[in-house]
N, C-alpha and C. Protein backbone atom coordinates (compact mmCIF):
# COMPACT_ATOMS: atom_id res chain seq x y z
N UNK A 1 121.28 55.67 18.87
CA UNK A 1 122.70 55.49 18.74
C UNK A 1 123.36 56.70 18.06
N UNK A 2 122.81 57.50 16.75
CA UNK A 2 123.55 58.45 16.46
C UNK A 2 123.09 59.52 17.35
N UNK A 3 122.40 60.07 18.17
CA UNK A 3 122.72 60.77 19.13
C UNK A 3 123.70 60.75 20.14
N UNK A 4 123.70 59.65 20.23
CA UNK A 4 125.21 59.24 21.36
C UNK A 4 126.74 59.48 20.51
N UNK A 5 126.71 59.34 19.35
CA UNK A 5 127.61 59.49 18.45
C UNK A 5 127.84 60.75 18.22
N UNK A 6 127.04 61.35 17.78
CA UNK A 6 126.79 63.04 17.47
C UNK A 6 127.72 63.84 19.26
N UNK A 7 126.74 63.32 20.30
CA UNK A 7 127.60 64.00 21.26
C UNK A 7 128.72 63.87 21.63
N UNK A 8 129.41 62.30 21.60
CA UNK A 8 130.95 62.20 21.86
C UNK A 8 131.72 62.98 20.61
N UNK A 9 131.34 63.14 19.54
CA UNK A 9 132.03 63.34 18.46
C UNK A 9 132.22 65.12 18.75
N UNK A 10 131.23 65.68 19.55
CA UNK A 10 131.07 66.89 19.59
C UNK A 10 131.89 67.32 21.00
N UNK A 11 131.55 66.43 22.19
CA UNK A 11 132.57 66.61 23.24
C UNK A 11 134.37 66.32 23.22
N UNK A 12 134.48 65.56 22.12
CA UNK A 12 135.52 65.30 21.84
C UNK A 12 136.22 66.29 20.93
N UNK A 13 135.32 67.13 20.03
CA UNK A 13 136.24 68.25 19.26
C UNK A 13 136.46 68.99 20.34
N UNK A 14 135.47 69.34 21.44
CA UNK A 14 135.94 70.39 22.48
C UNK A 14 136.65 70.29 23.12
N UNK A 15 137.20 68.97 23.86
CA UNK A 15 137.95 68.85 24.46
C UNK A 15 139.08 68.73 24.16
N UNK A 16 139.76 68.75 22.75
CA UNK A 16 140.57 68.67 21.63
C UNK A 16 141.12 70.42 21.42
N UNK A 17 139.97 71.04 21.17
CA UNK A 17 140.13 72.65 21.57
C UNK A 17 140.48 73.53 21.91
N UNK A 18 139.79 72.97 23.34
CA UNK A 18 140.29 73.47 24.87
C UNK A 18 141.81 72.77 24.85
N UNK A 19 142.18 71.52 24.95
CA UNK A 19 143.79 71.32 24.72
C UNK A 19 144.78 71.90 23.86
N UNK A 20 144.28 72.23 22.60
CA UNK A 20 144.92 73.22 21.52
C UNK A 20 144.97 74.12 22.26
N UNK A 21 144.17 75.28 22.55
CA UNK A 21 144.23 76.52 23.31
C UNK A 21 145.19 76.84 24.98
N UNK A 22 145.03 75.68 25.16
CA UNK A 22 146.02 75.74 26.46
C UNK A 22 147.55 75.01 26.22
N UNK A 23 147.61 74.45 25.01
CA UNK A 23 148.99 74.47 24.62
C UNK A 23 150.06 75.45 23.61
N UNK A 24 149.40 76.63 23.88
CA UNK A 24 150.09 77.66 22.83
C UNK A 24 150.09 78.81 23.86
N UNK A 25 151.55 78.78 23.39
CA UNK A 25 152.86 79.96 24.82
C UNK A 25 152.29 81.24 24.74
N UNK A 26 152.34 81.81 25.75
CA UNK A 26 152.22 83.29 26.12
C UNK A 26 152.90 83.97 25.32
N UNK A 27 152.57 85.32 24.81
CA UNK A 27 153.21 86.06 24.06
C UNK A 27 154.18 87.06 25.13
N UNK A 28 155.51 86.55 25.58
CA UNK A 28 156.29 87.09 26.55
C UNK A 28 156.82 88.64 25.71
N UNK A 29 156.00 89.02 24.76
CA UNK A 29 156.66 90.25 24.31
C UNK A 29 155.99 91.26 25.17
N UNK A 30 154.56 91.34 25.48
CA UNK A 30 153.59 91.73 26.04
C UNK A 30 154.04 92.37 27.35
N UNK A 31 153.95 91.43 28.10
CA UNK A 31 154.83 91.37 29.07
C UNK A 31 156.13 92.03 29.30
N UNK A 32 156.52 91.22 28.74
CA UNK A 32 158.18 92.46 28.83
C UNK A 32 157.62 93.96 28.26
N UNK A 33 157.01 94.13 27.17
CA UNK A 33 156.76 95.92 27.29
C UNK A 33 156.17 96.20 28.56
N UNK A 34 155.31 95.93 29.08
CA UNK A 34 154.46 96.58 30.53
C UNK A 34 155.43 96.42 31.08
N UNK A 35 156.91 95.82 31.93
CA UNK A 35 157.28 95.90 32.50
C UNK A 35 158.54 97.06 32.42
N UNK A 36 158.64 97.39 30.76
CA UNK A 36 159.57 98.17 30.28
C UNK A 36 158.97 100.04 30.71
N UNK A 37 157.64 99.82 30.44
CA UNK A 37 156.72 100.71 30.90
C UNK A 37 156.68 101.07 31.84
N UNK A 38 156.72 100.12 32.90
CA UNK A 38 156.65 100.44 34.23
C UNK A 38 157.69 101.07 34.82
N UNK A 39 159.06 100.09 34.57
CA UNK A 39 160.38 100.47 34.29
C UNK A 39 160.80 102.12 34.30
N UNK A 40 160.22 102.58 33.32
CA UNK A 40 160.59 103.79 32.56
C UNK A 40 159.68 105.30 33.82
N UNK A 41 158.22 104.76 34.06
CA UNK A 41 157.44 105.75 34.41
C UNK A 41 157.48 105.38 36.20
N UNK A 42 158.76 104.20 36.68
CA UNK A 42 158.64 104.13 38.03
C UNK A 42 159.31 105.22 39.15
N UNK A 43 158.56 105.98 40.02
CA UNK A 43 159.32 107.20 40.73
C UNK A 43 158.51 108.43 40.20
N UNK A 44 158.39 108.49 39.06
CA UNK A 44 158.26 109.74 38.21
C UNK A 44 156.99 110.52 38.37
N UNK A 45 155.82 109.71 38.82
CA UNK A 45 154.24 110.30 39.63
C UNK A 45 154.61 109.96 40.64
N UNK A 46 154.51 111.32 41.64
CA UNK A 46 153.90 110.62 42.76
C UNK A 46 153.46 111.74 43.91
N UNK A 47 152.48 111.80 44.74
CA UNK A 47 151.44 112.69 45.15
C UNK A 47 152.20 113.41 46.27
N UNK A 48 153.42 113.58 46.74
CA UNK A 48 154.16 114.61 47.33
C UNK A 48 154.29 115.99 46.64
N UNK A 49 153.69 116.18 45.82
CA UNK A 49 153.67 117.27 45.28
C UNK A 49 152.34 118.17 45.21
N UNK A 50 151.26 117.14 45.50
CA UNK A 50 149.90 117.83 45.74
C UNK A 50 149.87 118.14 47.49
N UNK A 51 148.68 119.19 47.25
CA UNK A 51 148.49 120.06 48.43
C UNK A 51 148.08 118.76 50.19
N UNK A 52 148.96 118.67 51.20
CA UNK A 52 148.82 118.17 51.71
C UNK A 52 146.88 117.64 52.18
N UNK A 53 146.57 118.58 51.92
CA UNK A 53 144.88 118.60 51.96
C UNK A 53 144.86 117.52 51.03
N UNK A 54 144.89 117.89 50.35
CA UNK A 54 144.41 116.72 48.62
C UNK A 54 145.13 115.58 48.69
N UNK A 55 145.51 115.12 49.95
CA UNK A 55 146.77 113.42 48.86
C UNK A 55 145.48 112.50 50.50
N UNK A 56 145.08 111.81 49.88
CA UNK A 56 144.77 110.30 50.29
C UNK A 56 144.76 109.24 49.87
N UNK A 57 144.34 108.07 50.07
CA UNK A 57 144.68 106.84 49.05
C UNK A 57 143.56 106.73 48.25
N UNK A 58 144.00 106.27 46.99
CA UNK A 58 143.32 106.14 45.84
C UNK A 58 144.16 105.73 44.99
N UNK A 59 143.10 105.71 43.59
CA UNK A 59 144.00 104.68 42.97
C UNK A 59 143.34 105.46 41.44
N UNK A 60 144.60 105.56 40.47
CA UNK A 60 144.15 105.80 39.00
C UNK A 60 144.48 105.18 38.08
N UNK A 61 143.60 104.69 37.45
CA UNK A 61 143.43 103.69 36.39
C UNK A 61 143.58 104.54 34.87
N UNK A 62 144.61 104.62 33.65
CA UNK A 62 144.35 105.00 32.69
C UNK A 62 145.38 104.11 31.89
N UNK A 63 144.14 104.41 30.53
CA UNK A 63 144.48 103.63 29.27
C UNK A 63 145.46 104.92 28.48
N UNK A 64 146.83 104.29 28.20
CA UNK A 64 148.41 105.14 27.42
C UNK A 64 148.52 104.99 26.51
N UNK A 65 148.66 105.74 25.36
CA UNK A 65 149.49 105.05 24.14
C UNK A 65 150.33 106.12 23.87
N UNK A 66 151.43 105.12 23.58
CA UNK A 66 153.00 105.97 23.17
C UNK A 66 152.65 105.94 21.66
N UNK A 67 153.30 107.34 21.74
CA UNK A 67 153.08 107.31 20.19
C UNK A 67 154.42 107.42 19.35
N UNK A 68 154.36 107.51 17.93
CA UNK A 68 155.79 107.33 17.15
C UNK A 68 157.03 107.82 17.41
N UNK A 69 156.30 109.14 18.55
CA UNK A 69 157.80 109.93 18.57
C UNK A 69 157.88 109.81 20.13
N UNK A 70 157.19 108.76 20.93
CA UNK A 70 157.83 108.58 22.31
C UNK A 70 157.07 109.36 23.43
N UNK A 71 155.97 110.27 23.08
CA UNK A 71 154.99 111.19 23.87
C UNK A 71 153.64 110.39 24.33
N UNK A 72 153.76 110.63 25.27
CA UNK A 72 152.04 109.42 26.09
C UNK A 72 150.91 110.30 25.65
N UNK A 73 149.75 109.76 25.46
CA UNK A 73 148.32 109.86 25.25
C UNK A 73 147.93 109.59 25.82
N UNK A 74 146.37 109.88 26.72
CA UNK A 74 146.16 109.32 27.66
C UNK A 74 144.38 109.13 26.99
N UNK A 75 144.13 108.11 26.73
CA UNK A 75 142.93 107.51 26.15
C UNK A 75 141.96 107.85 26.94
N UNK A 76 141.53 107.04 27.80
CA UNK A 76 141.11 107.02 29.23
C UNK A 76 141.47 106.72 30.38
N UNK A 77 140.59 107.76 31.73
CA UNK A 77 141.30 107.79 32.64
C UNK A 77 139.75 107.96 33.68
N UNK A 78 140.35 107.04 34.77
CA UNK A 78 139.17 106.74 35.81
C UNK A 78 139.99 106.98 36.83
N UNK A 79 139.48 108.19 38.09
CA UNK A 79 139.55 108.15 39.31
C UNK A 79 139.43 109.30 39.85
N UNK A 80 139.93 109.20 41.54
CA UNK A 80 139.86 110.56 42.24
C UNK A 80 140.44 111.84 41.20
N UNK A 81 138.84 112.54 40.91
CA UNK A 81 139.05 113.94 40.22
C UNK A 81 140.25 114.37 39.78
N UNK A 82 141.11 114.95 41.38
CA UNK A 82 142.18 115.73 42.01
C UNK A 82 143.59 114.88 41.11
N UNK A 83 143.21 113.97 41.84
CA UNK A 83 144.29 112.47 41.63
C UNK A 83 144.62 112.78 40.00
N UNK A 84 143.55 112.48 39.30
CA UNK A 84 143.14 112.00 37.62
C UNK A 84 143.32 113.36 37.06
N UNK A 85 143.56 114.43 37.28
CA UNK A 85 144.04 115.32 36.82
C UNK A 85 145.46 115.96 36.97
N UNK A 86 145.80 115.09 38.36
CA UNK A 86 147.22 115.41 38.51
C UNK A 86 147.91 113.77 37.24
N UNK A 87 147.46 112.96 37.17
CA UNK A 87 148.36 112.12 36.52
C UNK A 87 148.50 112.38 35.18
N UNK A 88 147.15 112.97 34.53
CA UNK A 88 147.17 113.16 33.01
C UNK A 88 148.24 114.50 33.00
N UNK A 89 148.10 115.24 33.59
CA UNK A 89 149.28 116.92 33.57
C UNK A 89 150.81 115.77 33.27
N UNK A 90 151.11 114.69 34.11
CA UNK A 90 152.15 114.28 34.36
C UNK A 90 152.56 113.83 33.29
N UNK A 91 151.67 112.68 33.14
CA UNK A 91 151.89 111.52 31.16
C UNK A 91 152.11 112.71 30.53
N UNK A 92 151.38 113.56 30.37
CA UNK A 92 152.05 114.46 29.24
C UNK A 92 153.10 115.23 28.97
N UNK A 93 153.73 115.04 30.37
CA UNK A 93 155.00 115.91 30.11
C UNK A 93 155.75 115.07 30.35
N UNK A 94 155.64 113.65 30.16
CA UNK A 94 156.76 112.53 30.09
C UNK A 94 157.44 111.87 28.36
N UNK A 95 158.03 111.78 28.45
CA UNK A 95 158.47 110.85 26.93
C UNK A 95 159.27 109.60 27.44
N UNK A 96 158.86 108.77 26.55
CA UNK A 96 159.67 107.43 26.63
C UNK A 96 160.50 107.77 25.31
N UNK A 97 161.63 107.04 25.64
CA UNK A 97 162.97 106.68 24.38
C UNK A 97 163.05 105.38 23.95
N UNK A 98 162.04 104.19 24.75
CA UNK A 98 162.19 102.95 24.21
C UNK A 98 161.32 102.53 23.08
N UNK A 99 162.44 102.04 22.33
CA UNK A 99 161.10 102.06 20.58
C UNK A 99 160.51 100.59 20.61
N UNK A 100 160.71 100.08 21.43
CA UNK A 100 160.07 99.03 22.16
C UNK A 100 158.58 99.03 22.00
N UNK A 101 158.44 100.12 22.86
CA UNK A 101 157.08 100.60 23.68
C UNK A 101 155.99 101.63 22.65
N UNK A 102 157.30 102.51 20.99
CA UNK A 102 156.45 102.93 20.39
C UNK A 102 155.23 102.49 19.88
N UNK A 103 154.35 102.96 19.90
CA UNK A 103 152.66 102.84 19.23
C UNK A 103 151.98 101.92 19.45
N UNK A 104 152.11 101.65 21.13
CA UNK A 104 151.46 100.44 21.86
C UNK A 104 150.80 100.95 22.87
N UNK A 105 149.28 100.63 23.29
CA UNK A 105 148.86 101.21 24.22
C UNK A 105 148.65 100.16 25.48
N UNK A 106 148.66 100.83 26.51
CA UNK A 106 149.24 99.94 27.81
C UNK A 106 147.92 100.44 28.54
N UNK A 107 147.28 99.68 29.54
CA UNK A 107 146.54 100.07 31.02
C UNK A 107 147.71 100.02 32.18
N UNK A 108 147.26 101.60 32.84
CA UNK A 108 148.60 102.16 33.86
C UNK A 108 147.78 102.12 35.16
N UNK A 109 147.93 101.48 36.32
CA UNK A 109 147.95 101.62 37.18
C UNK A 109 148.25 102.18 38.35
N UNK A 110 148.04 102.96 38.79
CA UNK A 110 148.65 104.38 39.67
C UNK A 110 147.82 104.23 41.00
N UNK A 111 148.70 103.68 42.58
CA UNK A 111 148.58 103.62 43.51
C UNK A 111 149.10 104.92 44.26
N UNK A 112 147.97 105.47 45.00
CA UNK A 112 148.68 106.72 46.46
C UNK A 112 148.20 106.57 47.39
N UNK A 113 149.26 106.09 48.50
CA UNK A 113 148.86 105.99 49.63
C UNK A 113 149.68 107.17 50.63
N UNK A 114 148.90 107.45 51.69
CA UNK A 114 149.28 108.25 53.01
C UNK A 114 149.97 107.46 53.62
N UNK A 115 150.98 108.27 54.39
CA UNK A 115 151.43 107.20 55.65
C UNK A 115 150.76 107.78 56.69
């Protein structure tokens, strides 16, 4: 009998838990910065400027952080060579003005496709 006790008592904190955890709101601040981010850096890359040889589809993945005075960092960065060296040249010669977004680091997603 106290084994049967022991386990409801134990399935029941979990399931108690798991309900705590799925009743506490999204942090919509989060959110709204990545979209402020996106916002800010949308238009501003984009592979019409590399050598018609060099632009195919691919995709670059890098980790940003704005820093106090509004200048991107680029943490890490995964992808086509060509690509991943044209985006980091770019972040760096970008600044954000939203103090929103100061000293928060974001994952940036960077799509190029051919037509």
């Amino acid at each position: 009998m106290k084994p049967l006790r022991t386990l409801t008592t134990a399935l029941l904190t979990f399931g108690l838990f798991t309900a705590t955890i799925a009743a506490t709101p999204i942090d919509n601040t989060n959110i709204n910065d990545c979209k402020e981010l996106k916002h800010s850096l949308h238009g501003k890359i984009s592979h019409s400027k590399l050598n018609w040889d060099d632009q195919k589809n691919t995709e670059v993945v890098a980790e940003i952080y704005v820093n106090h005075n509004g200048t991107l960092e680029v943490k890490a960065i995964n992808g086509d060579s060509v690509y991943k060296a044209y985006v980091e040249k770019q972040l760096h010669n970008m600044k954000i003005d939203k103090d929103a977004l100061l000293g928060k680091t974001f994952i940036g997603r960077f799509k190029f496709r051919t037509s």
